[in-house]
Protein backbone atom coordinates (compact mmCIF):
# COMPACT_ATOMS: atom_id res chain seq x y z
CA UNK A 1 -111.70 0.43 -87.55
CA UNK A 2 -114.86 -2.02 -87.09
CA UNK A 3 -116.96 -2.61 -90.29
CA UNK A 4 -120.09 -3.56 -90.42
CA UNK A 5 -120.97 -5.86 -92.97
CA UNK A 6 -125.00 -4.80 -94.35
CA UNK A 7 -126.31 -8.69 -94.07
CA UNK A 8 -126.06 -8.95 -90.55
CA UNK A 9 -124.83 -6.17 -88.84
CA UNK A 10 -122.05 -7.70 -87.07
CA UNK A 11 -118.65 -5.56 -86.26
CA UNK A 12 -115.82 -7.29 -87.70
CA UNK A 13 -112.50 -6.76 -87.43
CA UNK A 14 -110.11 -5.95 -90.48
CA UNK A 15 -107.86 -9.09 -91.80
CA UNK A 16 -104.74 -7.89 -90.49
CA UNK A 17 -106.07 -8.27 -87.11
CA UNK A 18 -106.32 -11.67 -87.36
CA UNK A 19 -103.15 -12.98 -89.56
CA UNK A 20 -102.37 -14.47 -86.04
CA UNK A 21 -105.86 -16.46 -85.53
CA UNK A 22 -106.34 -20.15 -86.97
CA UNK A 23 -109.63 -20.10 -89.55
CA UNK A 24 -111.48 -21.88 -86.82
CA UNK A 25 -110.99 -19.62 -84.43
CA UNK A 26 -113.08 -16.77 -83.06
CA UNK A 27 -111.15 -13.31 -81.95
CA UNK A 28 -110.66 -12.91 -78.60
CA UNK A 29 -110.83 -9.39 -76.67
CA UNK A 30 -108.96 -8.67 -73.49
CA UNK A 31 -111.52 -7.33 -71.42
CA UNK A 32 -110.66 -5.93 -67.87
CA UNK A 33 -111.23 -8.98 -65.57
CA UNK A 34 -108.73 -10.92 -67.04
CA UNK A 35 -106.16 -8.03 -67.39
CA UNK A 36 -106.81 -7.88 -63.38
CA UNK A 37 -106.51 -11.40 -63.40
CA UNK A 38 -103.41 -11.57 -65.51
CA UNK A 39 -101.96 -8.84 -63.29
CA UNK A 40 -102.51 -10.62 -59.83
CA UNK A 41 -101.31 -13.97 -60.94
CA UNK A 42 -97.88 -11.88 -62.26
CA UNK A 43 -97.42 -10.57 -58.49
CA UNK A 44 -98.48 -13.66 -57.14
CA UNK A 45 -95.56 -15.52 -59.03
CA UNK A 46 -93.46 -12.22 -58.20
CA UNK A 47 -93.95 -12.22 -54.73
CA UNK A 48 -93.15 -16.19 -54.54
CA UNK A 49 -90.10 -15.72 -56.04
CA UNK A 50 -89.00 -13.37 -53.70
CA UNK A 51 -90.12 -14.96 -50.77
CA UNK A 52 -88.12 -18.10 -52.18
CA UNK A 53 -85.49 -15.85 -52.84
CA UNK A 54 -85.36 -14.55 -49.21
CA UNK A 55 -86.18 -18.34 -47.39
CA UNK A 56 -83.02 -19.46 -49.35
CA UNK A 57 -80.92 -16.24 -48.21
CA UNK A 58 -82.10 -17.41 -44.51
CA UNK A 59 -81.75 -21.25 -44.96
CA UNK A 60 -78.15 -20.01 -46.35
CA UNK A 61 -77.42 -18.10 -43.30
CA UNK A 62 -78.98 -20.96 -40.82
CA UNK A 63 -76.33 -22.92 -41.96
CA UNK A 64 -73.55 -21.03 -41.53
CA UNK A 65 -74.49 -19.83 -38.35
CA UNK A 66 -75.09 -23.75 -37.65
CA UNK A 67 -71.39 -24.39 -38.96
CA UNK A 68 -69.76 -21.96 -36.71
CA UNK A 69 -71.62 -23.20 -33.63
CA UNK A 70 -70.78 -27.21 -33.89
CA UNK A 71 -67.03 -25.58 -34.53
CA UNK A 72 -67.20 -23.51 -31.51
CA UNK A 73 -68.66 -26.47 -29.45
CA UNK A 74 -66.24 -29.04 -30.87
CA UNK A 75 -63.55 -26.46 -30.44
CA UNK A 76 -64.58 -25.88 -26.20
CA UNK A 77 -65.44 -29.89 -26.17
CA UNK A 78 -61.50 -31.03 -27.35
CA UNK A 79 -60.59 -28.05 -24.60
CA UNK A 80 -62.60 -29.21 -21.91
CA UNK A 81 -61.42 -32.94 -22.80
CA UNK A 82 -57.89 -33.61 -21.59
CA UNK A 83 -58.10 -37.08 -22.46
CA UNK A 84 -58.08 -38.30 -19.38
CA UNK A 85 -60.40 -41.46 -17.73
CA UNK A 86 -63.85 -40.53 -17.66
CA UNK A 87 -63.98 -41.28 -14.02
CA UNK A 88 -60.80 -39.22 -13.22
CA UNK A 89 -62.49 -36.56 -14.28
CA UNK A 90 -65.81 -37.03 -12.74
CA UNK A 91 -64.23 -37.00 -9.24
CA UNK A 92 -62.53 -34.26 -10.04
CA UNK A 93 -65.26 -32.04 -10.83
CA UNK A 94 -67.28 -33.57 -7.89
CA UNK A 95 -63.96 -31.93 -6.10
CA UNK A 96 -64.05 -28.58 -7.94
CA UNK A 97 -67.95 -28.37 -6.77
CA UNK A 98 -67.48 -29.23 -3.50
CA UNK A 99 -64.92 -26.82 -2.65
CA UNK A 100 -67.26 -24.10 -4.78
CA UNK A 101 -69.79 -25.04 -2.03
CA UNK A 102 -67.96 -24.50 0.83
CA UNK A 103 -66.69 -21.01 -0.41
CA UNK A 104 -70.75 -20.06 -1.25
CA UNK A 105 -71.69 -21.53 2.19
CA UNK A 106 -68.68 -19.39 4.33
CA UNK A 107 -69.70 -16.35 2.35
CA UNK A 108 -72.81 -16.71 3.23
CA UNK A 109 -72.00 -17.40 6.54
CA UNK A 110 -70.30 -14.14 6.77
CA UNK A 111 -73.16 -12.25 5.28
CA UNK A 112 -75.30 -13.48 7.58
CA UNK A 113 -73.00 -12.59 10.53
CA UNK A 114 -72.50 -8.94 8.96
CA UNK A 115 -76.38 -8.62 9.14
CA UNK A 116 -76.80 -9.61 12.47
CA UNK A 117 -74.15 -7.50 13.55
CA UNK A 118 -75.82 -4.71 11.84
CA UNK A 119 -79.00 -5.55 13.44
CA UNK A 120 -77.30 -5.32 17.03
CA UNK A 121 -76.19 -2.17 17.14
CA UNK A 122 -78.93 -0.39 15.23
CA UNK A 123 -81.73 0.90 18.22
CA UNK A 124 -84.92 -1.16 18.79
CA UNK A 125 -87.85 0.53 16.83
CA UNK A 126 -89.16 1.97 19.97
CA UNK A 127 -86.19 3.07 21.50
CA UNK A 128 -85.36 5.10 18.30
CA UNK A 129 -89.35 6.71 18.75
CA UNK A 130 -88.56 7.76 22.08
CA UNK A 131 -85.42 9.38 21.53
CA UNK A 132 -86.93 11.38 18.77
CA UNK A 133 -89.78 12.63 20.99
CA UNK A 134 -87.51 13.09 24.08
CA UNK A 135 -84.93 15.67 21.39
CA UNK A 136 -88.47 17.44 20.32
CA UNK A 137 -89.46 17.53 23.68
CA UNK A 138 -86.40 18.93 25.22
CA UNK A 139 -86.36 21.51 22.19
CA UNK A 140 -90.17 22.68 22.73
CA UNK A 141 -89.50 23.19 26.83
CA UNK A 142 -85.63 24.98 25.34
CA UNK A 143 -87.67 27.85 23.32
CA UNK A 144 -90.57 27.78 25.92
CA UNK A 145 -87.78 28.52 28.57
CA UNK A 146 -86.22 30.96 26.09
CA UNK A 147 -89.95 32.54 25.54
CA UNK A 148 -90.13 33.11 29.46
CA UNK A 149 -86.84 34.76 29.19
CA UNK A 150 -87.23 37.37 27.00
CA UNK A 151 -84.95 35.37 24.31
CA UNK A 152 -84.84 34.83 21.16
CA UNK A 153 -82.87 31.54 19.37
CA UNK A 154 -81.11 33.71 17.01
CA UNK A 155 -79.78 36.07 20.03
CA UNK A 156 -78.38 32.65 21.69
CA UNK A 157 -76.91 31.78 18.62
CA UNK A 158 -75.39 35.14 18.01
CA UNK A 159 -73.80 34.65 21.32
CA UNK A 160 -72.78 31.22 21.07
CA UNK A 161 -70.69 32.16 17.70
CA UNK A 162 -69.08 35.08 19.13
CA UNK A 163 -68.06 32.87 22.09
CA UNK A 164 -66.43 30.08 19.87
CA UNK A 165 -64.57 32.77 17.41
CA UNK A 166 -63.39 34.32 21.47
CA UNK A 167 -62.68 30.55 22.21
CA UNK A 168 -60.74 30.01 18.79
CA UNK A 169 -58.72 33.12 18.83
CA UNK A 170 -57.17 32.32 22.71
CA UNK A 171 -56.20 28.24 21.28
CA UNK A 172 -54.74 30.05 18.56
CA UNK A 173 -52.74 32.54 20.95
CA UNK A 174 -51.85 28.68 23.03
CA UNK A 175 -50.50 27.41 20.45
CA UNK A 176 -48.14 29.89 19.36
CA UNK A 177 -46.34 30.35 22.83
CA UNK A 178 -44.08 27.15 22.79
């Protein structure tokens, strides 16, 4: 709805367009820049606000959270404070700690003992290695033995169970004659 006027060939805009513009005025256009423009300072202001909005929520929070600490350590402070003399109560807990001490040190007096104890009776390191060779010895010469034989390890052990069921059965029979 642009006319052109024939002297100078200039759109113009209709008169209702610009009811809202002073005489001395020239119309303005919105061109796309400033609509981008417009549109990031909105969000900009948007996301203030909210970050405002959530800074306040956490300063709001801070405080209570702040609020029920000095309670709880005013609360434990009047507990721990039996209004007694300041140096009653120092020697006093310089009593309490020493007799905490003595019970850590005897504990760990006893630890200690249990360890060494358990250090006695376990084998040297060496003695341990040659028991475990002397069992795998004695085993190897047992089958090489039982290889010279004509034996097999399952036969003796076929044997040895019959002889301990034989051996059960007659303590059974024992212990039913009284």
């Amino acid at each position: 709805s642009l006319y052109l006027q024939d002297e100078d060939r200039h759109p113009v805009t209709p008169y209702r367009h610009l009811s809202s513009l002073s005489p001395n005025t020239l119309p303005v256009y919105i061109t796309d820049s400033t609509k981008r423009r417009e549109a990031s300072i909105r969000s900009s202001l948007q996301d203030r606000e909210h970050k405002g909005a959530e800074q306040e929520k956490w300063l709001q929070k801070h405080r209570q959270r702040s609020l029920g600490m000095q309670r709880s350590i005013s609360h434990r402070a009047k507990a721990m404070d039996p209004h007694k003399p300041l140096a009653d109560t120092n020697i006093q807990k310089l009593r309490e700690n020493q007799a905490s001490d003595r019970k850590r040190s005897q504990e760990y007096e006893k630890e200690l003992e249990e360890m060494k104890s358990r250090v006695r009776r376990r084998a040297f390191l060496f003695e341990q290695v040659s028991k475990g060779s002397a069992v795998k010895e004695a085993e190897r010469k047992f089958t090489h033995t039982l290889r010279q034989a004509g034996l097999t390890e399952e036969f003796v052990q076929q044997k040895g169970i019959k002889n301990e069921e034989m051996t059960d059965e007659s303590d059974d029979l024992d212990d039913e004659d009284p």
